[in-house]
C-alpha atoms as a PDB file:
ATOM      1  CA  UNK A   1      73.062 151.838-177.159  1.00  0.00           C
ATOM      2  CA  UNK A   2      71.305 151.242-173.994  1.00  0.00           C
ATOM      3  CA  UNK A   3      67.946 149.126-174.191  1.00  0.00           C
ATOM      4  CA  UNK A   4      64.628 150.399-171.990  1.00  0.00           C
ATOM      5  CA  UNK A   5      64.161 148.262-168.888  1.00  0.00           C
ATOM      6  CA  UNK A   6      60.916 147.297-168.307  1.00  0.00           C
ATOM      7  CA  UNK A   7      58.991 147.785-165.050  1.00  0.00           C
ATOM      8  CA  UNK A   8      59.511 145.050-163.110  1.00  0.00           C
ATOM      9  CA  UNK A   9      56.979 142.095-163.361  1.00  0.00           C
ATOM     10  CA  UNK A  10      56.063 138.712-161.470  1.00  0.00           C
ATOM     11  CA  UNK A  11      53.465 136.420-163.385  1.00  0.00           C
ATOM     12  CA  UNK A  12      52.764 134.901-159.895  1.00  0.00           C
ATOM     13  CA  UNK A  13      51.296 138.208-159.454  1.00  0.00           C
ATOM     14  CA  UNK A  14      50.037 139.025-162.782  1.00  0.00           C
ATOM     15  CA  UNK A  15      46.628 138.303-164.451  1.00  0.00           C
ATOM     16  CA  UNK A  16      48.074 135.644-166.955  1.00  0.00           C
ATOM     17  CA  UNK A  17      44.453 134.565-168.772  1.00  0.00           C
ATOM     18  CA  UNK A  18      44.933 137.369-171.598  1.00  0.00           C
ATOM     19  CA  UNK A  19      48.248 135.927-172.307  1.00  0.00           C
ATOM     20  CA  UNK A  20      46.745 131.861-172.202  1.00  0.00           C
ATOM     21  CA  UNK A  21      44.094 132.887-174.536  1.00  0.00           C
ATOM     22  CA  UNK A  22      46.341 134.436-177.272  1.00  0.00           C
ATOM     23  CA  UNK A  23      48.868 131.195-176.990  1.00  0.00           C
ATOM     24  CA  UNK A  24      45.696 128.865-177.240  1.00  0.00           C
ATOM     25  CA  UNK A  25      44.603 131.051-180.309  1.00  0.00           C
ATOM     26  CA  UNK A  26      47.945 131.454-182.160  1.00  0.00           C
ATOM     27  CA  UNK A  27      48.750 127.364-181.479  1.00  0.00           C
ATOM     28  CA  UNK A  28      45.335 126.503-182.040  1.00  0.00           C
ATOM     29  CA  UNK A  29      45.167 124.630-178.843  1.00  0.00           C
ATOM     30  CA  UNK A  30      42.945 124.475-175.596  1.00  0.00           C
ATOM     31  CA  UNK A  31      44.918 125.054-172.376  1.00  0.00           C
ATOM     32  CA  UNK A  32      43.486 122.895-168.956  1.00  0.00           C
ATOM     33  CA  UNK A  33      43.465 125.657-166.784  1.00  0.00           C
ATOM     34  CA  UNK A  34      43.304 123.491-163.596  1.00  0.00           C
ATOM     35  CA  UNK A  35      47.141 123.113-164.554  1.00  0.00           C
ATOM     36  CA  UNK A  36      48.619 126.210-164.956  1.00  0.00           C
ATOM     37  CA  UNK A  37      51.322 126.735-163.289  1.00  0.00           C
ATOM     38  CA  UNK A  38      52.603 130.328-163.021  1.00  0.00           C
ATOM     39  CA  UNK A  39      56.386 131.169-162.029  1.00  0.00           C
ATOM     40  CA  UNK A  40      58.264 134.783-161.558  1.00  0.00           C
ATOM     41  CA  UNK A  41      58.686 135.206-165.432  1.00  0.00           C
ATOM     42  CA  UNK A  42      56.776 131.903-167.208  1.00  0.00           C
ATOM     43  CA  UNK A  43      53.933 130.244-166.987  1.00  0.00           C
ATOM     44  CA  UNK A  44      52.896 126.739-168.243  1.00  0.00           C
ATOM     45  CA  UNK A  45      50.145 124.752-168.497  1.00  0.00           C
ATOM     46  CA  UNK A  46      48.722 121.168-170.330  1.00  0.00           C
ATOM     47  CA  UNK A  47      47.060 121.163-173.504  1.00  0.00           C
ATOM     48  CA  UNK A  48      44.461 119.532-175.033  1.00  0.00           C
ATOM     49  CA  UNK A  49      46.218 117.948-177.199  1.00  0.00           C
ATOM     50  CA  UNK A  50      48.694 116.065-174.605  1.00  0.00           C
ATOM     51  CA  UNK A  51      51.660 118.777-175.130  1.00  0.00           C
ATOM     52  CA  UNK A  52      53.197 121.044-172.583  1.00  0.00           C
ATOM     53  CA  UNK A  53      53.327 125.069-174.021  1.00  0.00           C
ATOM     54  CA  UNK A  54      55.944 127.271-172.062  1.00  0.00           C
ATOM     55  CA  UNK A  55      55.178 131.436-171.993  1.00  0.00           C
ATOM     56  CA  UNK A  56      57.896 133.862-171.279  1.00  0.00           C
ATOM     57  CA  UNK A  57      57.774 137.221-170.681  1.00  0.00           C
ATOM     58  CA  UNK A  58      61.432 138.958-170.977  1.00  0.00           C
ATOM     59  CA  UNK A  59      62.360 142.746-171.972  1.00  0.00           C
ATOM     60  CA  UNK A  60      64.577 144.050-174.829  1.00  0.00           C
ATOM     61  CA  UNK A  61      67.422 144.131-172.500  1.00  0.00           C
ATOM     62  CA  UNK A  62      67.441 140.594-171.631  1.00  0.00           C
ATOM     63  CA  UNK A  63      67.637 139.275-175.731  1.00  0.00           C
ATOM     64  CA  UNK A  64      70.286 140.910-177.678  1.00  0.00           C
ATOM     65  CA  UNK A  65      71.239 140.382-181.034  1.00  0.00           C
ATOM     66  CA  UNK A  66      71.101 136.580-181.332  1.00  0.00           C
ATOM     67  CA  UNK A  67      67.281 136.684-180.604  1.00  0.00           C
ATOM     68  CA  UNK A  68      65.790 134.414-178.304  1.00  0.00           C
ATOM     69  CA  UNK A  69      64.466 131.155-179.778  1.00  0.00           C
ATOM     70  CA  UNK A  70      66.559 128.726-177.371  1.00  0.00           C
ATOM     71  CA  UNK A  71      63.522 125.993-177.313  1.00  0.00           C
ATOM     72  CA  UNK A  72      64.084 126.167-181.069  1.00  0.00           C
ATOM     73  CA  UNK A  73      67.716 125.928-181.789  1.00  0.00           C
ATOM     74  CA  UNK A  74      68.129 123.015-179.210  1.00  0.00           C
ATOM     75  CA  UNK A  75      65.547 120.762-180.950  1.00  0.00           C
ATOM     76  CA  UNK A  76      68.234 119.832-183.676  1.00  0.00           C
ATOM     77  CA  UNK A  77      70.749 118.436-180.701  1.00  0.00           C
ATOM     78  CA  UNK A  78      71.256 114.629-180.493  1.00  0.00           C
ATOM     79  CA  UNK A  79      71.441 112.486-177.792  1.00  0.00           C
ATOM     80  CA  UNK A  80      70.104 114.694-174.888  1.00  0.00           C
ATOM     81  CA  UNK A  81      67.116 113.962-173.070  1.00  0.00           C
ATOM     82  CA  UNK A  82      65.110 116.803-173.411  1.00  0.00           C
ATOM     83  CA  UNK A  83      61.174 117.191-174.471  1.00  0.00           C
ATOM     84  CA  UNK A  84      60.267 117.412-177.855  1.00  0.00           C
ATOM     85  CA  UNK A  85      59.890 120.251-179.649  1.00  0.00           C
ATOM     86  CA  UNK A  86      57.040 121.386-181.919  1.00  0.00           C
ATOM     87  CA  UNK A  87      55.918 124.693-182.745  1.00  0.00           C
ATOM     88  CA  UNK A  88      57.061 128.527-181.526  1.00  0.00           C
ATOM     89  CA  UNK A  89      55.936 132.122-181.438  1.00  0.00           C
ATOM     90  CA  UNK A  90      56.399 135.407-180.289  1.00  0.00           C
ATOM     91  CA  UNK A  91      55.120 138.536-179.755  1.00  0.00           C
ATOM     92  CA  UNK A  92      55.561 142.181-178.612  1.00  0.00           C
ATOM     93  CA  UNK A  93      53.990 143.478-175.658  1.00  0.00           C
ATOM     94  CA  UNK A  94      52.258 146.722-176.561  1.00  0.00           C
ATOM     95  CA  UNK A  95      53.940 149.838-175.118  1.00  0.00           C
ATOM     96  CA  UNK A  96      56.701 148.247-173.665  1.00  0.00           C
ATOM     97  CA  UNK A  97      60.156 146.945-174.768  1.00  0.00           C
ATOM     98  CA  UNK A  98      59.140 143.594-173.943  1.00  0.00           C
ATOM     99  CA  UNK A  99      58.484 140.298-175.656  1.00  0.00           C
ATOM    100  CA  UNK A 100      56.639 137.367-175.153  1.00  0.00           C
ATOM    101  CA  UNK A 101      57.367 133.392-176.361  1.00  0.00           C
ATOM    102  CA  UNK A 102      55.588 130.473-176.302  1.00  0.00           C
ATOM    103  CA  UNK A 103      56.762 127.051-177.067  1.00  0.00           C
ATOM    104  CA  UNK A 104      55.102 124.279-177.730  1.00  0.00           C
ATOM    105  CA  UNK A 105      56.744 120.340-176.679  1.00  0.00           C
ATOM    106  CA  UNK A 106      56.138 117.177-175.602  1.00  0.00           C
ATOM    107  CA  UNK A 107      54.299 116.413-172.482  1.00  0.00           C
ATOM    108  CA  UNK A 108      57.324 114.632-170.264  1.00  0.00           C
ATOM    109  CA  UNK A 109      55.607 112.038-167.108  1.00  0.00           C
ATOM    110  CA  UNK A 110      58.424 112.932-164.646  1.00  0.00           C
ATOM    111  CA  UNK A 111      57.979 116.108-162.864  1.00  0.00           C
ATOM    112  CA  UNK A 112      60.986 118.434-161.415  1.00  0.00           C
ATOM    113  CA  UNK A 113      62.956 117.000-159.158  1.00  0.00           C
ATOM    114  CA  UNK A 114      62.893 120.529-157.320  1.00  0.00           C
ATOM    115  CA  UNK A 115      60.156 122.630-156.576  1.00  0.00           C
ATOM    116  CA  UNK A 116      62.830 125.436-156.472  1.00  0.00           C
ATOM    117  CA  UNK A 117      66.160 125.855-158.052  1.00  0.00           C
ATOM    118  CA  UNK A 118      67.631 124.200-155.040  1.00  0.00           C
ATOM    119  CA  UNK A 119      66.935 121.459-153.394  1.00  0.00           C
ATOM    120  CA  UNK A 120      67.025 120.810-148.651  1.00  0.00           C
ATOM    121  CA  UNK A 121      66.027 117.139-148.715  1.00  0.00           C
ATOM    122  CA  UNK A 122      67.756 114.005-150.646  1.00  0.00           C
ATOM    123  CA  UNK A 123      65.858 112.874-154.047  1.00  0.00           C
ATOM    124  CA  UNK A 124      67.210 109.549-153.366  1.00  0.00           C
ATOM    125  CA  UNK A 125      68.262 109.379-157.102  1.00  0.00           C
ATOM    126  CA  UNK A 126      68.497 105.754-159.128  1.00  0.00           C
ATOM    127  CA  UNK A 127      72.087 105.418-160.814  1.00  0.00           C
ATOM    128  CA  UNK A 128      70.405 105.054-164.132  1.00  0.00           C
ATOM    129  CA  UNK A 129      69.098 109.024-163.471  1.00  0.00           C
ATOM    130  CA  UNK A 130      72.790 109.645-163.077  1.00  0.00           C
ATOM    131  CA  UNK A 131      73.505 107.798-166.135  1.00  0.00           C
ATOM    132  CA  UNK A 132      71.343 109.562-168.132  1.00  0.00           C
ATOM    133  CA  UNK A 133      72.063 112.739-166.796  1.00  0.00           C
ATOM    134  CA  UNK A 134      76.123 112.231-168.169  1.00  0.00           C
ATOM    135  CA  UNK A 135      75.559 110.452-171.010  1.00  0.00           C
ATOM    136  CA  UNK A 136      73.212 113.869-172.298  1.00  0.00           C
ATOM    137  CA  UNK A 137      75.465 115.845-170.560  1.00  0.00           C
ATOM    138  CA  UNK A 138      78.594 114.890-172.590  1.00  0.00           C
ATOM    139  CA  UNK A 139      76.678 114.867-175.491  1.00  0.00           C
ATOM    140  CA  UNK A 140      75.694 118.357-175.398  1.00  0.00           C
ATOM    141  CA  UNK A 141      78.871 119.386-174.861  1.00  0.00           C
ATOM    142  CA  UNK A 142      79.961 117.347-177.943  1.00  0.00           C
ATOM    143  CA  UNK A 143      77.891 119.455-180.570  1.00  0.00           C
ATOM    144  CA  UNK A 144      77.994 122.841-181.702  1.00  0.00           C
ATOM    145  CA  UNK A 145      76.091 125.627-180.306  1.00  0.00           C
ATOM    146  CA  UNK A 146      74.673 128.391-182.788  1.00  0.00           C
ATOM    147  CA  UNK A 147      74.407 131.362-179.621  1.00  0.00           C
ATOM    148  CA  UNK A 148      75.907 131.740-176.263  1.00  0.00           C
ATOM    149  CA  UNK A 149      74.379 130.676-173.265  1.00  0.00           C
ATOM    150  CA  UNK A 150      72.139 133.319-170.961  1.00  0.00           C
ATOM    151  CA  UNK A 151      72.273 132.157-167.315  1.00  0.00           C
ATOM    152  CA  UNK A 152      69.972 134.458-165.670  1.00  0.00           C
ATOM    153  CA  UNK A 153      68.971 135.838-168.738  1.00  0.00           C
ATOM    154  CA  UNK A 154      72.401 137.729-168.847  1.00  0.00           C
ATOM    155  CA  UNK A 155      74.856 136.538-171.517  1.00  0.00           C
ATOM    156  CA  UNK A 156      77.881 135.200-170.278  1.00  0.00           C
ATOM    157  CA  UNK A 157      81.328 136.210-171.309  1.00  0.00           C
ATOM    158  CA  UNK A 158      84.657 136.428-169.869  1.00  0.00           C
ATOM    159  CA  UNK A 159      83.813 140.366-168.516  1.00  0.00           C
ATOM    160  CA  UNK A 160      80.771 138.725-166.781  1.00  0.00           C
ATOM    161  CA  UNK A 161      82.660 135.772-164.956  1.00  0.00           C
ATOM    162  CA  UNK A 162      85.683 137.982-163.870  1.00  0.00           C
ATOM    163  CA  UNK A 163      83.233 140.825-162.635  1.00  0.00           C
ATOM    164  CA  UNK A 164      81.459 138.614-160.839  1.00  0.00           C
ATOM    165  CA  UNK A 165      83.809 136.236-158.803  1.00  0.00           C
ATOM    166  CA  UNK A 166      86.243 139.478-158.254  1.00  0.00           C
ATOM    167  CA  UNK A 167      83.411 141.940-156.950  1.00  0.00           C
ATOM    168  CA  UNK A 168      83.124 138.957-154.116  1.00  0.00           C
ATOM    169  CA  UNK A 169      86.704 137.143-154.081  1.00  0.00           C
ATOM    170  CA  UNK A 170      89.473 139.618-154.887  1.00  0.00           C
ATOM    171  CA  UNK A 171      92.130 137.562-154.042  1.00  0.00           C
ATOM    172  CA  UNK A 172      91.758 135.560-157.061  1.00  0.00           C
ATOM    173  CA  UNK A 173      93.863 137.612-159.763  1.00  0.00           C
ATOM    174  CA  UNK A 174      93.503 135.004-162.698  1.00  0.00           C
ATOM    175  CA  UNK A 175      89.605 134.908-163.536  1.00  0.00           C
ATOM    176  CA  UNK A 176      90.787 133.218-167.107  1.00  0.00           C
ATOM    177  CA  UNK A 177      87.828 130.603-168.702  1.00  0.00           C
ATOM    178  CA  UNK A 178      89.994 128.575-170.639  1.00  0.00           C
ATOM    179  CA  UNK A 179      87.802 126.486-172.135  1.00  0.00           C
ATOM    180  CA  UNK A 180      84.074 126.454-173.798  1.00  0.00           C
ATOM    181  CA  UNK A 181      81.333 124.251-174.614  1.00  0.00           C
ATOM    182  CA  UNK A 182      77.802 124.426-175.049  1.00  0.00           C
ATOM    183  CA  UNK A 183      75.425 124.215-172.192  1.00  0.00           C
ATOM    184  CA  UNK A 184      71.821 124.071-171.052  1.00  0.00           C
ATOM    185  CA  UNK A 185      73.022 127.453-168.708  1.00  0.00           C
ATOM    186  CA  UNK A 186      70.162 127.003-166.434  1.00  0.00           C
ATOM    187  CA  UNK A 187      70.488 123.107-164.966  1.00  0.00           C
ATOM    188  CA  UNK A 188      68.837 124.219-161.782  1.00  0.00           C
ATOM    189  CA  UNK A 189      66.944 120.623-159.621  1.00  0.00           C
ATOM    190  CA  UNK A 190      63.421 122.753-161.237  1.00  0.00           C
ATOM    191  CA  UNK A 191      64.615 122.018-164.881  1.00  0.00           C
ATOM    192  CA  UNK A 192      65.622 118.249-164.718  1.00  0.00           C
ATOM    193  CA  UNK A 193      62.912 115.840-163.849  1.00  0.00           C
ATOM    194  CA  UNK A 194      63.042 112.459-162.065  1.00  0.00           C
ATOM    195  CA  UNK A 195      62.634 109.268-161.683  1.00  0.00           C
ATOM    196  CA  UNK A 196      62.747 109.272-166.077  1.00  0.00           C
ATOM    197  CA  UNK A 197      65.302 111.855-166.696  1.00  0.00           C
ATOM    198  CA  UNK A 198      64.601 114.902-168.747  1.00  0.00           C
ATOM    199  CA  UNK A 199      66.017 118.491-169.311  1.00  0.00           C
ATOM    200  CA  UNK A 200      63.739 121.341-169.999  1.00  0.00           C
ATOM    201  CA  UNK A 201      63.406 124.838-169.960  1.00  0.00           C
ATOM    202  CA  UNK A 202      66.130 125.479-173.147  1.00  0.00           C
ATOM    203  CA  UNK A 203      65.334 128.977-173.406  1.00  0.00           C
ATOM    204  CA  UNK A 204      69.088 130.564-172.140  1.00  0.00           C
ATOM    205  CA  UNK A 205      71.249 127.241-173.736  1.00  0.00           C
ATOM    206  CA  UNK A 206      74.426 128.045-176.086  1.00  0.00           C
ATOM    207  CA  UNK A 207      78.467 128.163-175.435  1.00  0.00           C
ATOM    208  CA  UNK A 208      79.559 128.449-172.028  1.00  0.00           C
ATOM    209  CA  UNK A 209      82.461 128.067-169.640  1.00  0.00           C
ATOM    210  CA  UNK A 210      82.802 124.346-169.674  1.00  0.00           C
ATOM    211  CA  UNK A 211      81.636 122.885-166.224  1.00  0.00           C
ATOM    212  CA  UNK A 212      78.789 125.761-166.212  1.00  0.00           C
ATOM    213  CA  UNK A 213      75.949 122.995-166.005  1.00  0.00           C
ATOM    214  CA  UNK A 214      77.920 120.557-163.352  1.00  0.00           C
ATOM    215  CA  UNK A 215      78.431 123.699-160.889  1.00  0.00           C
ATOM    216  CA  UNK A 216      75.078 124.935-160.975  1.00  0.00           C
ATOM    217  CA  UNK A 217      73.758 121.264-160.090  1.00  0.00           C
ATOM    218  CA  UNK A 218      75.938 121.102-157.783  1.00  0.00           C
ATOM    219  CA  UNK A 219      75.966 124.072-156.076  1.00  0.00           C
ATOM    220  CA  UNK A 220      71.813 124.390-155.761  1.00  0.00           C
ATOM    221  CA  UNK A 221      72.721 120.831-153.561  1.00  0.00           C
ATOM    222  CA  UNK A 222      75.003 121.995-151.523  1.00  0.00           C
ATOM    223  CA  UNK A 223      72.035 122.513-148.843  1.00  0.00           C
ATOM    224  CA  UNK A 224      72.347 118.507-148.997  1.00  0.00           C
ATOM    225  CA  UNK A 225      75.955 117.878-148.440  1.00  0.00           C
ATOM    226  CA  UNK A 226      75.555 113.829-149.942  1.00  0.00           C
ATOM    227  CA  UNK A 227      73.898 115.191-152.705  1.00  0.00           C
ATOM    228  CA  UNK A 228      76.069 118.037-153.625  1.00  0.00           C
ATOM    229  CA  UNK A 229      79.109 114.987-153.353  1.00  0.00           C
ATOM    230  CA  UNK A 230      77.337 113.104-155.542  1.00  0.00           C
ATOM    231  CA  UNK A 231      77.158 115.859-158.338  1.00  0.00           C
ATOM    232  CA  UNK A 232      80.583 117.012-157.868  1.00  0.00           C
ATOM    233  CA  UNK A 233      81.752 112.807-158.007  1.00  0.00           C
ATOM    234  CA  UNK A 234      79.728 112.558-161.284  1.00  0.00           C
ATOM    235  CA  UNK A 235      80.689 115.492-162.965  1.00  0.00           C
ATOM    236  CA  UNK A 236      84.308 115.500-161.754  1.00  0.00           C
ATOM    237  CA  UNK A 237      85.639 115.969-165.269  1.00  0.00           C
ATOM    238  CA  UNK A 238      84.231 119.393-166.253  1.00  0.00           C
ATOM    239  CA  UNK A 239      84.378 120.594-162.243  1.00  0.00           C
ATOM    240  CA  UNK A 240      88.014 119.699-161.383  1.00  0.00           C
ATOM    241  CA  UNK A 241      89.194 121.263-164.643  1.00  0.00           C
ATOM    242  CA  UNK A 242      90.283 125.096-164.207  1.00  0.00           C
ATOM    243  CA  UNK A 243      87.005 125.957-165.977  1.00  0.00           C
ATOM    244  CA  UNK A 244      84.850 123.844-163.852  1.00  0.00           C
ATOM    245  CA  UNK A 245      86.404 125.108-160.383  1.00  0.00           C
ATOM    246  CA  UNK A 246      86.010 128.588-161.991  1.00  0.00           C
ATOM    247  CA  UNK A 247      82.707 127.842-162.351  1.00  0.00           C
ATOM    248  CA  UNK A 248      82.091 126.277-159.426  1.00  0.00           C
ATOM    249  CA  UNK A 249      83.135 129.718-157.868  1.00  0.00           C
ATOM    250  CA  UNK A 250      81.240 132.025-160.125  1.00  0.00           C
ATOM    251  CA  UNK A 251      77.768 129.882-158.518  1.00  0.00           C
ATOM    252  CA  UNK A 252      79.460 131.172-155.101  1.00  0.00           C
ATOM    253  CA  UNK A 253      79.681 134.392-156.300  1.00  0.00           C
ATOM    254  CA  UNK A 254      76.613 134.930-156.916  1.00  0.00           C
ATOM    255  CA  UNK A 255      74.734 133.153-153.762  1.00  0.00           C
ATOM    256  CA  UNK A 256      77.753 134.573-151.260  1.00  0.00           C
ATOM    257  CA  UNK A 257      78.219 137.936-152.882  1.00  0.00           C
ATOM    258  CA  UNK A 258      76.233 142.089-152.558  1.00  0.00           C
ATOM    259  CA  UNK A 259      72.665 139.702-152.907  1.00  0.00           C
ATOM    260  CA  UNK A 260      73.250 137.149-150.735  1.00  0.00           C
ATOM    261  CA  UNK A 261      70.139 135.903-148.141  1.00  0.00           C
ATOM    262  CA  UNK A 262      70.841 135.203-144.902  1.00  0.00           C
ATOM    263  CA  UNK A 263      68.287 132.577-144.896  1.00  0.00           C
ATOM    264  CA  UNK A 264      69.775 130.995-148.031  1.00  0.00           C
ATOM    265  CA  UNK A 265      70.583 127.269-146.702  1.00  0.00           C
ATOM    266  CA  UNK A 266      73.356 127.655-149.455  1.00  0.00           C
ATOM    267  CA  UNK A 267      74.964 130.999-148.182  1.00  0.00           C
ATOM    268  CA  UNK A 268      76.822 129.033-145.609  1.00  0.00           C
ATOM    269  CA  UNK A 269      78.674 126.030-147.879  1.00  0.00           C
ATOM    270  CA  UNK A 270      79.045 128.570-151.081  1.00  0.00           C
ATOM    271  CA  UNK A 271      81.193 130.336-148.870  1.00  0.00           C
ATOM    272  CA  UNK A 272      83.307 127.195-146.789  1.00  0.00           C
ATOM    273  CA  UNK A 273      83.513 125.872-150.936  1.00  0.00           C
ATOM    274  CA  UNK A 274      84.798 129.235-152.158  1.00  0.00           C
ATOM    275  CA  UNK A 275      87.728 129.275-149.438  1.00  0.00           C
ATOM    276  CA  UNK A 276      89.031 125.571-151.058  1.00  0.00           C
ATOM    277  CA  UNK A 277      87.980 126.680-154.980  1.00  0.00           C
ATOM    278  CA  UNK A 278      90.192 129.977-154.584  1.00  0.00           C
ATOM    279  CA  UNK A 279      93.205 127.796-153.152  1.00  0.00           C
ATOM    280  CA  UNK A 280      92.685 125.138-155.580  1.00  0.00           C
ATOM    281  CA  UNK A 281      92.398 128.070-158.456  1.00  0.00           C
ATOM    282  CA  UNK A 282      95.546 129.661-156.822  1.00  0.00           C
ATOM    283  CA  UNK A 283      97.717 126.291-157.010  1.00  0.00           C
ATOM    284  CA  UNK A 284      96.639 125.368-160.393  1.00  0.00           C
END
């Protein structure tokens, strides 16, 4: 069966307050409205009781059978360095086949290292940031995940990786993931703070490709060549494993393929990095 699409929607756009006021009744809290911050399908703001509450707005099409309580699930993993997690709801939009969530968590110090999901200039990163960002990475992808990962709000599969790199690279033949862990699925520079490290935004985590979270840091740096080095050096594990480069090419895919931007300070090194990941995923 084929789920309604909504009309399209951007809270940047969108009178939000409605929304606010039914989180701040339904969590009992008081949002500051001087910092709200309002994004193409979330908003956020402080509360006052020092936590951080998350609202997304996402149709019928975009959840599936697993539901959609990511922020919830991840708050039993160990060893990451995420915000905390305290208290959930949701809630359908009247008249259309949409649903709203809002999640409660800790208040984190750092802010996103990215105002965007790339990044153009150097963070200048400490090596303990690096530090913790493996030592959470490996243990995420250590522990069981209870749902499979939604990058882009799409659930991934094999279909969806070989549909996507051969719709832009057809030379590659052998599209094959052949291996799986779990993942945060959205690891963007917006969703990991510095200097302190955190990871937020847990809404689309579950079993991925393994090397899904290494390529998409890496590959929203690749406007900043050092950087982009640096992720790829960290991370070499999961990103010089077949799964990884695969990976690695399915972020190229999707910034070099039917969508791509001129403008996009990526377009240009997704596509000189897809020529070496197709010969590399050709030789292996």
């Amino acid at each position: 069966m084929t789920l309604p699409v909504p009309r399209a929607f951007d809270l940047r756009r969108e009178p939000v307050d409605e929304v606010l006021k039914r989180a701040e009744l339904s969590l009992r809290v008081h949002f500051d409205r001087e910092s709200v911050v309002c994004k193409r399908r979330s908003v956020g703001a402080r509360t006052d009781r020092g936590t951080w509450v998350r609202i997304e707005r996402r149709g019928f099409h975009r959840i599936g059978s697993q539901g959609w309580n990511g922020p919830e699930t991840a708050a039993v993993l160990s060893g990451v360095a995420m915000p905390r997690w305290y208290a959930g709801f949701s809630w359908r939009e009247p008249e259309e086949p949409v649903m709203w969530r809002a999640d409660e968590m800790e208040l984190v110090a750092s802010s996103p290292v990215g105002q965007a999901a790339c990044v153009i200039d150097d963070p200048e990163l400490p090596d303990q940031w690096w530090a913790a960002l493996n030592a959470s990475l490996d243990a995420l992808a250590a522990q069981p995940a209870p749902r499979v990962a939604t990058p882009d709000t799409e659930t991934i599969s094999q279909e969806l990786v070989t549909t996507t790199i051969r719709d832009v690279f057809p030379e590659l033949t052998d599209t094959r993931v052949d291996a799986w862990a779990p993942a945060h699925a959205d690891l963007t520079w917006a969703n990991v703070t510095g200097p302190e490290f955190f990871m937020i935004d847990w809404e689309d985590w579950g079993l991925a490709p393994r090397g899904l979270d290494a390529a998409t840091l890496w590959g929203n740096a690749l406007a900043v060549p050092a950087l982009a080095e640096r992720v790829w050096h960290e991370r070499r594990a999961y990103l010089e494993s077949r799964s990884g480069r695969l990976m690695a090419l399915f972020f190229c895919a999707k910034v070099a393929g039917p969508h791509a931007h001129p403008e996009d300070p990526r377009l240009e090194p997704a596509r000189k990095e897809a020529v070496r990941l197709v010969a590399e995923l050709h030789s292996s």
